[in-house]
N, C-alpha and C. Protein backbone atom coordinates (compact mmCIF):
# COMPACT_ATOMS: atom_id res chain seq x y z
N UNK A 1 -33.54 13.95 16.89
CA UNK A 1 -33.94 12.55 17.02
C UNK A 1 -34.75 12.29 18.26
N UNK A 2 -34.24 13.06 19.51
CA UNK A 2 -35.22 12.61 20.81
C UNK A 2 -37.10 13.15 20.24
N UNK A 3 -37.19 13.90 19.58
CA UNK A 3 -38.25 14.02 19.34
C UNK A 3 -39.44 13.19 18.39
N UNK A 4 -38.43 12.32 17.68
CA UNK A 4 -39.11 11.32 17.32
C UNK A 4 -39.52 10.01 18.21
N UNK A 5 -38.40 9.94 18.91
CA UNK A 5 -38.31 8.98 20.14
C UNK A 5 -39.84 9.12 20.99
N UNK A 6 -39.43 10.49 21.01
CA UNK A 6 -40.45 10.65 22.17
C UNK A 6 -41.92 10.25 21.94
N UNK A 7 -42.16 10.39 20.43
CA UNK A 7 -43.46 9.84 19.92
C UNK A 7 -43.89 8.59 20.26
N UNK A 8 -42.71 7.87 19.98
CA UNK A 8 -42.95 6.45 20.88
C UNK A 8 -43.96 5.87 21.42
N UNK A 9 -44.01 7.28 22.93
CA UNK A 9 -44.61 6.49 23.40
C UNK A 9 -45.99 7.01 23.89
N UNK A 10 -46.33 8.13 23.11
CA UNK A 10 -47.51 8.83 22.51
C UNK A 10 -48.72 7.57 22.18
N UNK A 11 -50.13 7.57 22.53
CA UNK A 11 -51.24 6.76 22.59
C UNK A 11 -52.35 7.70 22.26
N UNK A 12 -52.44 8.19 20.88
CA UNK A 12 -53.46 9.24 20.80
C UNK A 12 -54.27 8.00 19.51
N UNK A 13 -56.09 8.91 19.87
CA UNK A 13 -56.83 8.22 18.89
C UNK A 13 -57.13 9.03 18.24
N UNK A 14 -57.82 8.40 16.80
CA UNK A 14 -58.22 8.84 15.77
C UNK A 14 -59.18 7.82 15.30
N UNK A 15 -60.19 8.68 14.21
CA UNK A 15 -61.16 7.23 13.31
C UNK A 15 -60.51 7.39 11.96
N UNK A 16 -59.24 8.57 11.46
CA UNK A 16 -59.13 8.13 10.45
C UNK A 16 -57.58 7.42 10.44
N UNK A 17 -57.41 6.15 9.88
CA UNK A 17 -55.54 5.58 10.33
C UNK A 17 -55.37 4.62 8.73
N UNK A 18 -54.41 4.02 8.62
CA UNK A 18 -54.19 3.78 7.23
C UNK A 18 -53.49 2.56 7.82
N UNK A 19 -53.21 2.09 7.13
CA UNK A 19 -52.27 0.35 7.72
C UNK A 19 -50.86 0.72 6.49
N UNK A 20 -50.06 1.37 7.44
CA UNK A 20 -48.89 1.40 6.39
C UNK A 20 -47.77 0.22 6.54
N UNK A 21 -48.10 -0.56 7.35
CA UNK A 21 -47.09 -1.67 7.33
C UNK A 21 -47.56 -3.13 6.62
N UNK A 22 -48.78 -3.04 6.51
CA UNK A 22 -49.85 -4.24 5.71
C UNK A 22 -49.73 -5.28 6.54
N UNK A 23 -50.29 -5.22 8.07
CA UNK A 23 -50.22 -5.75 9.19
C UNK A 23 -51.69 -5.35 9.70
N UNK A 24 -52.60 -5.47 9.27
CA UNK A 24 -53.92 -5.28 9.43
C UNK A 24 -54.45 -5.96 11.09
N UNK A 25 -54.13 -6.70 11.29
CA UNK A 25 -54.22 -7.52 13.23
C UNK A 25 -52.87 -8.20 13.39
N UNK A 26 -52.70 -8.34 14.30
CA UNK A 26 -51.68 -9.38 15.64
C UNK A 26 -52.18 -9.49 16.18
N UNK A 27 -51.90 -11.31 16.31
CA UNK A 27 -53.07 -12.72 16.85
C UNK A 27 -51.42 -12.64 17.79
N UNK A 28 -51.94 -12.51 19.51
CA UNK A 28 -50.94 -12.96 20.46
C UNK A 28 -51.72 -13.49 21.43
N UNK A 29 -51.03 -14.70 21.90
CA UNK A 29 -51.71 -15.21 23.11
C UNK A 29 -53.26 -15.15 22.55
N UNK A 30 -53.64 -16.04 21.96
CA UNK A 30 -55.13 -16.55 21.54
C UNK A 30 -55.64 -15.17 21.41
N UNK A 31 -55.68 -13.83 21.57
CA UNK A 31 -56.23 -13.06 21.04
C UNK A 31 -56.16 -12.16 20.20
N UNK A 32 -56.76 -11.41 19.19
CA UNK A 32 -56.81 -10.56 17.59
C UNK A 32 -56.97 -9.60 17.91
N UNK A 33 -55.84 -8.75 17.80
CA UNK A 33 -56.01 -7.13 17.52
C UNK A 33 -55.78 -6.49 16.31
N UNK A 34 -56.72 -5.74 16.57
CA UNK A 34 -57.09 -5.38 14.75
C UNK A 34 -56.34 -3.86 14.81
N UNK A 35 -56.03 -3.34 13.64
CA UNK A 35 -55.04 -2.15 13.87
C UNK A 35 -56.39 -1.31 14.22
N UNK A 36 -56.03 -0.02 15.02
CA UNK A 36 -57.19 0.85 15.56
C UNK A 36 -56.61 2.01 15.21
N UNK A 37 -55.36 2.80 15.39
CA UNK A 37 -54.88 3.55 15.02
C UNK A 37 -53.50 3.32 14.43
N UNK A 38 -53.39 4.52 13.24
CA UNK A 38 -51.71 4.82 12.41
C UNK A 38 -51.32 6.15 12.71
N UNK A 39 -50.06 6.40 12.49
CA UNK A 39 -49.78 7.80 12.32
C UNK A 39 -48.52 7.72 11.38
N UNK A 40 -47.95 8.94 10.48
CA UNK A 40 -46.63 8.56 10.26
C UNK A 40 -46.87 10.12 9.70
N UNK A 41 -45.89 10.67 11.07
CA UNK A 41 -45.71 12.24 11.30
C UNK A 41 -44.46 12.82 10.33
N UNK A 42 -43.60 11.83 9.96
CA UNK A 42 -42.05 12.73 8.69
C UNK A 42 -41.68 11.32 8.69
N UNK A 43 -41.09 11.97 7.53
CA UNK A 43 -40.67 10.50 6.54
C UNK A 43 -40.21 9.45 7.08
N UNK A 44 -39.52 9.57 8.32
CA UNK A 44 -38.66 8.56 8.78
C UNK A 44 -39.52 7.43 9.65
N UNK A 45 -40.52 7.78 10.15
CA UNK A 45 -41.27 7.27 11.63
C UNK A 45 -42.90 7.05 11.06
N UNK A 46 -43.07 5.35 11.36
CA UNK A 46 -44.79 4.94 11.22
C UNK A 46 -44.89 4.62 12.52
N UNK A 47 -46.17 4.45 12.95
CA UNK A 47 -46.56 4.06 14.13
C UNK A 47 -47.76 3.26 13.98
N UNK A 48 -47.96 2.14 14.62
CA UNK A 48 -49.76 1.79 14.36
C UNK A 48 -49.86 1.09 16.12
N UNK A 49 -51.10 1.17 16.08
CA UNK A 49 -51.93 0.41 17.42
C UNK A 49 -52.74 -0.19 17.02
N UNK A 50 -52.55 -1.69 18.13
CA UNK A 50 -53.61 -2.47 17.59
C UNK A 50 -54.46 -2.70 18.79
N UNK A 51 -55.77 -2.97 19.14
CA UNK A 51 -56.52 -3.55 19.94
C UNK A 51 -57.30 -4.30 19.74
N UNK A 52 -57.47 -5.14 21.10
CA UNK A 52 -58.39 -6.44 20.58
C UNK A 52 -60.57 -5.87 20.41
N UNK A 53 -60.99 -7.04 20.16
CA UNK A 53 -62.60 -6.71 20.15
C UNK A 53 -63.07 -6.01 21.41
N UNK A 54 -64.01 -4.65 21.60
CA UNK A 54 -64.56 -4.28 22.61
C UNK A 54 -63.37 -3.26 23.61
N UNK A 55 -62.39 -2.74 23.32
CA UNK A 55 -61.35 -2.32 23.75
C UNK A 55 -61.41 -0.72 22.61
N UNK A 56 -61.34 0.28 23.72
CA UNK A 56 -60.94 1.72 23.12
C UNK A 56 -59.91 2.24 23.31
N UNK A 57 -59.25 3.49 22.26
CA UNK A 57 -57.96 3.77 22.65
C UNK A 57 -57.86 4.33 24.15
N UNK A 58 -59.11 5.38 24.31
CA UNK A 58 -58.70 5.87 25.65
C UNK A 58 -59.08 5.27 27.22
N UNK A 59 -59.24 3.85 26.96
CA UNK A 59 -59.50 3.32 27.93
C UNK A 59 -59.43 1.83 27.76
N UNK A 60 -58.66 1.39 26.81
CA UNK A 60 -58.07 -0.02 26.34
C UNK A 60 -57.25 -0.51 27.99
N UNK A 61 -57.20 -2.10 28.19
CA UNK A 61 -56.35 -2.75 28.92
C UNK A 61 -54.99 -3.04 28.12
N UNK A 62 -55.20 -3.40 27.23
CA UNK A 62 -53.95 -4.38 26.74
C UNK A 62 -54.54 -4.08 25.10
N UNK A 63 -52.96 -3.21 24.62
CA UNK A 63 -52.62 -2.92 23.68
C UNK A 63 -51.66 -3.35 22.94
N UNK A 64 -51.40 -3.61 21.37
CA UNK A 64 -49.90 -4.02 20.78
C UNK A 64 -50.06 -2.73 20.25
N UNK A 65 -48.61 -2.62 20.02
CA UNK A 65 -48.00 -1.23 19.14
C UNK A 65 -46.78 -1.60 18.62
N UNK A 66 -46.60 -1.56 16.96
CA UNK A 66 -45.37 -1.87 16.03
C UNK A 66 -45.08 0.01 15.33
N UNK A 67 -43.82 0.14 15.70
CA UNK A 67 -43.74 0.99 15.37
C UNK A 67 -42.22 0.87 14.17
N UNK A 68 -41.71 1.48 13.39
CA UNK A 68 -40.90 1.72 12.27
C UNK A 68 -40.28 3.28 12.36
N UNK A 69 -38.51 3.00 12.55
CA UNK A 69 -38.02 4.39 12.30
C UNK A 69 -37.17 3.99 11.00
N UNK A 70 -37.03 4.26 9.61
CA UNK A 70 -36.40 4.13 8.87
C UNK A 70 -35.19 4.50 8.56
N UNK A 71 -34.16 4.69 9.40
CA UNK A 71 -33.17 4.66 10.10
C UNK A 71 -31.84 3.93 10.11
N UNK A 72 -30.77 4.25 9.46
CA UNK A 72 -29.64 3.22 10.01
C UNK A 72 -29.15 4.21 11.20
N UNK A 73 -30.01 3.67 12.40
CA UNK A 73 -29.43 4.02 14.01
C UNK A 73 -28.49 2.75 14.38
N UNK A 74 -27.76 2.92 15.25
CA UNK A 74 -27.69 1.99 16.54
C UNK A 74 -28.81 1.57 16.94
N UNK A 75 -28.94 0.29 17.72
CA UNK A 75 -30.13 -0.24 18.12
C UNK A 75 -29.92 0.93 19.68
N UNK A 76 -28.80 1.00 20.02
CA UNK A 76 -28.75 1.19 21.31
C UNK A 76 -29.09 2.53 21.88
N UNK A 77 -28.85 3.14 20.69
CA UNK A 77 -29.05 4.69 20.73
C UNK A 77 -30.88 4.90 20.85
N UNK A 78 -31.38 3.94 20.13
CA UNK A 78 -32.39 4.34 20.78
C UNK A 78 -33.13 3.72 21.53
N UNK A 79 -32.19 2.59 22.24
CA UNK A 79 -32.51 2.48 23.90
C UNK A 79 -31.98 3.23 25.00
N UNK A 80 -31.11 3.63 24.15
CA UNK A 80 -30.78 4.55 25.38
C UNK A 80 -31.76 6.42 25.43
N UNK A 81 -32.14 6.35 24.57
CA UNK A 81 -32.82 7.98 24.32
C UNK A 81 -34.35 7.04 25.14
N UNK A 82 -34.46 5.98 25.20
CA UNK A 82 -35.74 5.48 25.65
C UNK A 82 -35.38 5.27 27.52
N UNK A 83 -34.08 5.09 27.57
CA UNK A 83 -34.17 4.97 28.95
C UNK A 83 -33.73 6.61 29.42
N UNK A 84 -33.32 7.30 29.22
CA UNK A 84 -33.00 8.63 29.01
C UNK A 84 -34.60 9.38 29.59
N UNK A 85 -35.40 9.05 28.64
CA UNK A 85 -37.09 9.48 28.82
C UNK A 85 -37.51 8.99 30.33
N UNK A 86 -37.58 7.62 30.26
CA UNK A 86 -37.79 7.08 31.92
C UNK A 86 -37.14 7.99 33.11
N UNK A 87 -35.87 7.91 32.91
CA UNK A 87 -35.10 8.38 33.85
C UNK A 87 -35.55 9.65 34.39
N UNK A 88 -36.13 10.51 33.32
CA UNK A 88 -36.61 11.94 33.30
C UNK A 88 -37.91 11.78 34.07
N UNK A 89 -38.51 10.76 33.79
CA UNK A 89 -40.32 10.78 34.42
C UNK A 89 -40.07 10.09 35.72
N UNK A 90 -38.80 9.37 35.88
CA UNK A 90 -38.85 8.77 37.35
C UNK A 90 -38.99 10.25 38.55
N UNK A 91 -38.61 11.24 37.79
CA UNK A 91 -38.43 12.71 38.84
C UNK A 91 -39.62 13.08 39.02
N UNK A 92 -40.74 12.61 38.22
CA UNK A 92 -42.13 12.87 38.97
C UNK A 92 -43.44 12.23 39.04
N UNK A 93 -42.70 10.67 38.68
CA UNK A 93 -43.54 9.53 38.81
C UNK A 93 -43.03 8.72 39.81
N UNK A 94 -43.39 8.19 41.26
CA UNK A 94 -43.23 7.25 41.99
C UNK A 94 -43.18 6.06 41.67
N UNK A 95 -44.40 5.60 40.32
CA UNK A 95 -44.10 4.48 39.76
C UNK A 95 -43.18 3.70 39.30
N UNK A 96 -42.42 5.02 38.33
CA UNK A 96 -41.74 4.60 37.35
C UNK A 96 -40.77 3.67 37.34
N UNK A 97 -40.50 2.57 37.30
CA UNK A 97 -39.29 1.78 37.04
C UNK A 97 -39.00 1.07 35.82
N UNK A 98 -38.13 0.83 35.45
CA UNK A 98 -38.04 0.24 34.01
C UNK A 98 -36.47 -1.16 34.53
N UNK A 99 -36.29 -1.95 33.53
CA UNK A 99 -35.15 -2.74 33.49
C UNK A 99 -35.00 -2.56 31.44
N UNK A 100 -33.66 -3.19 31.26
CA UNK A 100 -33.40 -2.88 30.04
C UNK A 100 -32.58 -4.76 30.03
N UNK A 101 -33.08 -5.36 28.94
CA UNK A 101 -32.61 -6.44 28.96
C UNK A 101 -31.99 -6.96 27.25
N UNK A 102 -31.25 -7.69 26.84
CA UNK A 102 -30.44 -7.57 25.87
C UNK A 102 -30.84 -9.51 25.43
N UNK A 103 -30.97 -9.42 23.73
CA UNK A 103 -30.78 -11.21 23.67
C UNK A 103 -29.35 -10.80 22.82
N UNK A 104 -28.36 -11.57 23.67
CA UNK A 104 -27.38 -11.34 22.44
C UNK A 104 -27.05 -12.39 21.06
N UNK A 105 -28.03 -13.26 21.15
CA UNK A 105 -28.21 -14.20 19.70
C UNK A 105 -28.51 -13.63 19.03
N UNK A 106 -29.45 -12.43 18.86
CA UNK A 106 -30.36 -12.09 18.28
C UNK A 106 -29.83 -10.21 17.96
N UNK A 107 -29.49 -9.46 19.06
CA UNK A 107 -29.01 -8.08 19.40
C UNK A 107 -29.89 -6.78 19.44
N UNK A 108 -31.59 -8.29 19.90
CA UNK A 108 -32.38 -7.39 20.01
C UNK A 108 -32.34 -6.83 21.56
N UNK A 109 -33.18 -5.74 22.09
CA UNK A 109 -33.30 -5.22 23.18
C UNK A 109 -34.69 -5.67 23.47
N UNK A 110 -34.47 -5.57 24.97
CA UNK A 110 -36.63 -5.00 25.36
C UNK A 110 -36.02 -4.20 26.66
N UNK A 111 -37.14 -3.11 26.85
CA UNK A 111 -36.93 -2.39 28.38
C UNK A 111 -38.20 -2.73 28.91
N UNK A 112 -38.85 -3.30 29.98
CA UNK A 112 -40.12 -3.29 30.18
C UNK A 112 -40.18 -2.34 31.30
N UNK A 113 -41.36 -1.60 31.31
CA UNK A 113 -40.92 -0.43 32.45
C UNK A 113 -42.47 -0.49 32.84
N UNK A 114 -42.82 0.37 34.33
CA UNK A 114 -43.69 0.61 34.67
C UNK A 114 -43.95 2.30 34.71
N UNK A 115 -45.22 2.66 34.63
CA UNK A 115 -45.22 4.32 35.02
C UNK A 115 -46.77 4.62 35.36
N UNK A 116 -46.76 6.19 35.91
CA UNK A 116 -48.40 5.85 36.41
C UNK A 116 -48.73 7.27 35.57
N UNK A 117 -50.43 7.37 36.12
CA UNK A 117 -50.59 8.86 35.57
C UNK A 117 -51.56 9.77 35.96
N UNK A 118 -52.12 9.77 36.93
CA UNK A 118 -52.98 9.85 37.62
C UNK A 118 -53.94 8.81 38.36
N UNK A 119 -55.09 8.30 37.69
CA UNK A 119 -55.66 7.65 37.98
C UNK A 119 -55.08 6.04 36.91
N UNK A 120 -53.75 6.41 36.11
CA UNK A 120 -53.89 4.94 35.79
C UNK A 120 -52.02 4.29 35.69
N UNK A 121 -52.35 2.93 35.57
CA UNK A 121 -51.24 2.59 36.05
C UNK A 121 -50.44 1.82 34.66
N UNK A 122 -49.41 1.68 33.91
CA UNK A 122 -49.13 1.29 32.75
C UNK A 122 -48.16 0.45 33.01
N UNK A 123 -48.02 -0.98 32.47
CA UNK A 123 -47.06 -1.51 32.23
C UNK A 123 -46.49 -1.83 30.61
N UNK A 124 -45.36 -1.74 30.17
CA UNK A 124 -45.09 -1.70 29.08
C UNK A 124 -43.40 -2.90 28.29
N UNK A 125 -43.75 -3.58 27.40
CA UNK A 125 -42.46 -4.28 27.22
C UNK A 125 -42.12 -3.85 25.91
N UNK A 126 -41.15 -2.90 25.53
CA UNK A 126 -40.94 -2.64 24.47
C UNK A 126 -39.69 -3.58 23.85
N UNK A 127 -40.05 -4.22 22.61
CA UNK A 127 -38.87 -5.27 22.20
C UNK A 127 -38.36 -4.26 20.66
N UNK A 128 -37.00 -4.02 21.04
CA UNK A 128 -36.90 -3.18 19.72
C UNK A 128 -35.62 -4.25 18.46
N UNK A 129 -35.62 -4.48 17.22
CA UNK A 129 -34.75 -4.92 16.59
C UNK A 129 -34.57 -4.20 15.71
N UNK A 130 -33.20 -4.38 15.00
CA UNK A 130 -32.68 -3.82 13.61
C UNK A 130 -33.25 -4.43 12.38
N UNK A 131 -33.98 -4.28 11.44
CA UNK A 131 -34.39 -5.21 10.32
C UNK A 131 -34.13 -4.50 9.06
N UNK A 132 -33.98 -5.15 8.01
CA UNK A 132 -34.27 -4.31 6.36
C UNK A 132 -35.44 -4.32 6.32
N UNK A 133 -36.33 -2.89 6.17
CA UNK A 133 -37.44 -3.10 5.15
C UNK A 133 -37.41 -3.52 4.04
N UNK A 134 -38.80 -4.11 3.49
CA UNK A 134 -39.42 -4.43 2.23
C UNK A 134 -38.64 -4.09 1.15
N UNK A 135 -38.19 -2.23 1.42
CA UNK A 135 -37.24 -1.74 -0.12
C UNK A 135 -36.48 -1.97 0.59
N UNK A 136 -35.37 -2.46 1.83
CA UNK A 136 -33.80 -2.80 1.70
C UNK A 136 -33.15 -1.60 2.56
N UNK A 137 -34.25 -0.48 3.14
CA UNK A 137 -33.92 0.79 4.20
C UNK A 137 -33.31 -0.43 5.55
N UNK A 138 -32.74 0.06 5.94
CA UNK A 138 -32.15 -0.23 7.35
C UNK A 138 -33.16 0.62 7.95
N UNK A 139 -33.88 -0.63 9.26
CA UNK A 139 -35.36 -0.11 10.14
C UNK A 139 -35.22 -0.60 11.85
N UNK A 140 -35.37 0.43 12.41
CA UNK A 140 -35.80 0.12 13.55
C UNK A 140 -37.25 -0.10 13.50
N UNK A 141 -37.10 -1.75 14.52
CA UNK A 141 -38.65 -1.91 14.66
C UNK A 141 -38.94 -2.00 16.23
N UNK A 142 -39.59 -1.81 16.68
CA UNK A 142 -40.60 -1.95 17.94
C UNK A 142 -42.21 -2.50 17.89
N UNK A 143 -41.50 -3.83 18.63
CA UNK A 143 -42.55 -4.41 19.07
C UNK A 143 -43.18 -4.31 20.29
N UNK A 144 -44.10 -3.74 20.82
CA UNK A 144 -44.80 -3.63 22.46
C UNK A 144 -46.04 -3.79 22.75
N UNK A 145 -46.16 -4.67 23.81
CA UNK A 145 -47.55 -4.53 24.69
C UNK A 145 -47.09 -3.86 25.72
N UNK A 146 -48.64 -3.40 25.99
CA UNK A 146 -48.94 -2.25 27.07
C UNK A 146 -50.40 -2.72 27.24
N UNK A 147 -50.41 -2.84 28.63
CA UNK A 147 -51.11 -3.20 30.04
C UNK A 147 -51.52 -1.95 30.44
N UNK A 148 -52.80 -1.71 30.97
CA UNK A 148 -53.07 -0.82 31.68
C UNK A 148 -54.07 -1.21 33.29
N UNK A 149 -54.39 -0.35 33.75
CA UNK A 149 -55.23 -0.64 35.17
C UNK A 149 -55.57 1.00 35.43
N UNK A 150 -57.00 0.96 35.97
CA UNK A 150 -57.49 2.10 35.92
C UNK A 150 -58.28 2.23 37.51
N UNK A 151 -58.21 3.27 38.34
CA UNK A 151 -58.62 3.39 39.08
C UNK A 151 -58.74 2.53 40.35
N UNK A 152 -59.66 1.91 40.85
CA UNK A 152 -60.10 0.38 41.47
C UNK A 152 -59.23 -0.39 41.35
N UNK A 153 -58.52 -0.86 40.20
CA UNK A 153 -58.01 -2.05 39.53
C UNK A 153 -56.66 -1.78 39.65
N UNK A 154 -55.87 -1.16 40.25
CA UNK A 154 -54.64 -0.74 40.70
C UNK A 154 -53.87 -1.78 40.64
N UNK A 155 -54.59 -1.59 42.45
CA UNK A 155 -53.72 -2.53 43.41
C UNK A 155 -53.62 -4.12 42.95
N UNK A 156 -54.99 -4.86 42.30
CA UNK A 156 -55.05 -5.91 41.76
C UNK A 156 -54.13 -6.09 40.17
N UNK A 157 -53.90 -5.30 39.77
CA UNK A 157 -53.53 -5.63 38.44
C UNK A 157 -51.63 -4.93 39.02
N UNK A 158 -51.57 -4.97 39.89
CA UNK A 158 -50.06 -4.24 40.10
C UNK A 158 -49.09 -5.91 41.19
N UNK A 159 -50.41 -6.64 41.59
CA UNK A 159 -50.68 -8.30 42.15
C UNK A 159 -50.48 -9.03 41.10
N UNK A 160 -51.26 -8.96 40.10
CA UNK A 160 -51.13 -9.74 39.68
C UNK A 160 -49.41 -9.58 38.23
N UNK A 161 -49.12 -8.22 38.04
CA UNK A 161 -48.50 -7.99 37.27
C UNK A 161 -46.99 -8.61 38.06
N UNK A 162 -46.78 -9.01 39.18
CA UNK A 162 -45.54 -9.31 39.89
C UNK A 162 -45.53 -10.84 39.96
N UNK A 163 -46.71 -11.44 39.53
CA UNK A 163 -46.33 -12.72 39.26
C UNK A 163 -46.05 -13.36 37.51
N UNK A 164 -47.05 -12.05 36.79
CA UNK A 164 -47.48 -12.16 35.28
C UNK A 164 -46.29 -11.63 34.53
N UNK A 165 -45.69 -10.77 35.30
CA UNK A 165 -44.64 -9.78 34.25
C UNK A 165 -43.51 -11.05 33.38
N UNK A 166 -42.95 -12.03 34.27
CA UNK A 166 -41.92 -13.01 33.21
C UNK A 166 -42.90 -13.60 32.24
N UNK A 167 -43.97 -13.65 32.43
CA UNK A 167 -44.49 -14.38 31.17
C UNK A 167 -44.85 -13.16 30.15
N UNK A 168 -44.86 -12.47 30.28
CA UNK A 168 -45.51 -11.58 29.50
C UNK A 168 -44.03 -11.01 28.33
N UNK A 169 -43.09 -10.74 28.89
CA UNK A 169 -41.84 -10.27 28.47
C UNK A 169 -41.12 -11.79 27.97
N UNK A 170 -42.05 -13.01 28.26
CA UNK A 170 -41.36 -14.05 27.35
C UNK A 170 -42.18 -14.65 26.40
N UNK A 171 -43.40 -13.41 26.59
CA UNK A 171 -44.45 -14.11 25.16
C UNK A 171 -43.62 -12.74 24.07
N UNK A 172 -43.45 -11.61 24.41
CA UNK A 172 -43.11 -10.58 23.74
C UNK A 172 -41.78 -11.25 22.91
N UNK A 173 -40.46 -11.23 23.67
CA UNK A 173 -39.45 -11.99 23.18
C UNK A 173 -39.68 -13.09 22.21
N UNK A 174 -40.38 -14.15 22.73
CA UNK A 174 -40.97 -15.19 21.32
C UNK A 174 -41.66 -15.07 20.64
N UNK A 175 -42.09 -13.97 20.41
CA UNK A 175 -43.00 -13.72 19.00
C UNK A 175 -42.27 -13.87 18.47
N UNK A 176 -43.05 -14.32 17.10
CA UNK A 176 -42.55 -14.40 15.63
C UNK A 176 -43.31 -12.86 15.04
N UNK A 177 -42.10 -11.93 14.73
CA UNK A 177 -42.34 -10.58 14.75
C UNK A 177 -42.98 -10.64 13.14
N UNK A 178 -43.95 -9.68 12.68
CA UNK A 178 -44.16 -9.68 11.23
C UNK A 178 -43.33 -9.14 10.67
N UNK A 179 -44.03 -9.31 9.15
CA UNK A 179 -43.07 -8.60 7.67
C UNK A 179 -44.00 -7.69 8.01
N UNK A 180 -43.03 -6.46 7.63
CA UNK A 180 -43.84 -5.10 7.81
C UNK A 180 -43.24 -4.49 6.40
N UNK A 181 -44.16 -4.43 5.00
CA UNK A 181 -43.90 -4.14 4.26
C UNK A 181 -44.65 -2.80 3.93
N UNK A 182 -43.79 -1.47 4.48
CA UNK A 182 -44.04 0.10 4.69
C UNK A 182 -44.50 0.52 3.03
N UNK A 183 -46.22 0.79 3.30
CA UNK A 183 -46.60 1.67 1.89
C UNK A 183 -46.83 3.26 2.69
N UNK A 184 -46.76 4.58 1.40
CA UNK A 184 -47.31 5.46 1.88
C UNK A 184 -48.41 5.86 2.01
């Protein structure tokens, strides 16, 4: 299972991707991201990325990513295999910090974490819930934006992310998450 996990949080491009959740864009905060990349590596796990107009995978600011494990997990199990991962990269990332926060109305999670990577700097709010798919599978879903800053834009986007981060993790939380109805 950690190896599916770990895909997570994998950001690779491609020109060829398929829309297996029939979620073609997510309109957040006044702007449209259109799906840019899919993957869905074994039966259990889809992945898609979306970005807005004028934005590339390998050098995008601000990304959504809905991902699907078809799964009756614990929600927690795979927050915890997600904070598990952090914990591991805090040993050779200075960046790295994460928090793990809980709605218990709801029994969804989010961890929003920070990490770096050379020349770039990532912030990330992953909101994960339990849902039925379309056929009635018990699904982990993940909802996340991811922030980036590249080079120059560090120190300013690491400024402005310490005043921006509660809003950002309370636009994530109030989404109205989609129907993600999984074709192959």
């Amino acid at each position: 299972l950690s190896g599916i996990f770990l895909i997570l949080s994998l950001n690779v491009s491609s020109q060829n991707f398929k829309d297996y959740f029939s979620v073609s864009e997510v309109s957040l905060s006044n702007t449209i991201y259109k799906l840019a990349w899919s993957s869905h590596p074994n039966a259990i796990y889809y992945k898609q990325e979306y970005l807005s107009a004028g934005e590339k995978p390998e050098s995008f600011k601000t990304m959504i990513t809905i991902d699907a494990i078809i799964k009756d997990l614990p929600i927690e199990k795979v927050v915890r295999l997600k904070e598990s991962e952090l914990q591991e990269r805090k040993k050779t990332d200075n960046v790295c910090n994460y928090q793990i926060m809980t709605n218990s109305k709801t029994g969804e999670y989010m961890i929003d974490f920070l990490m770096s990577s050379g020349n770039i700097v990532e912030w990330n709010a992953y909101r994960y819930k339990n849902i039925v798919d379309s056929k009635g599978n018990p699904t982990i879903l993940l909802f996340a934006l991811s922030k980036r800053a590249y080079g120059d834009d560090i120190i300013s986007f690491l400024t402005g992310l310490k005043s921006n981060r509660m809003d950002f993790i309370n636009l994530i939380w109030n989404y109205k998450l989609p129907t993600i109805n999984i074709k192959e």
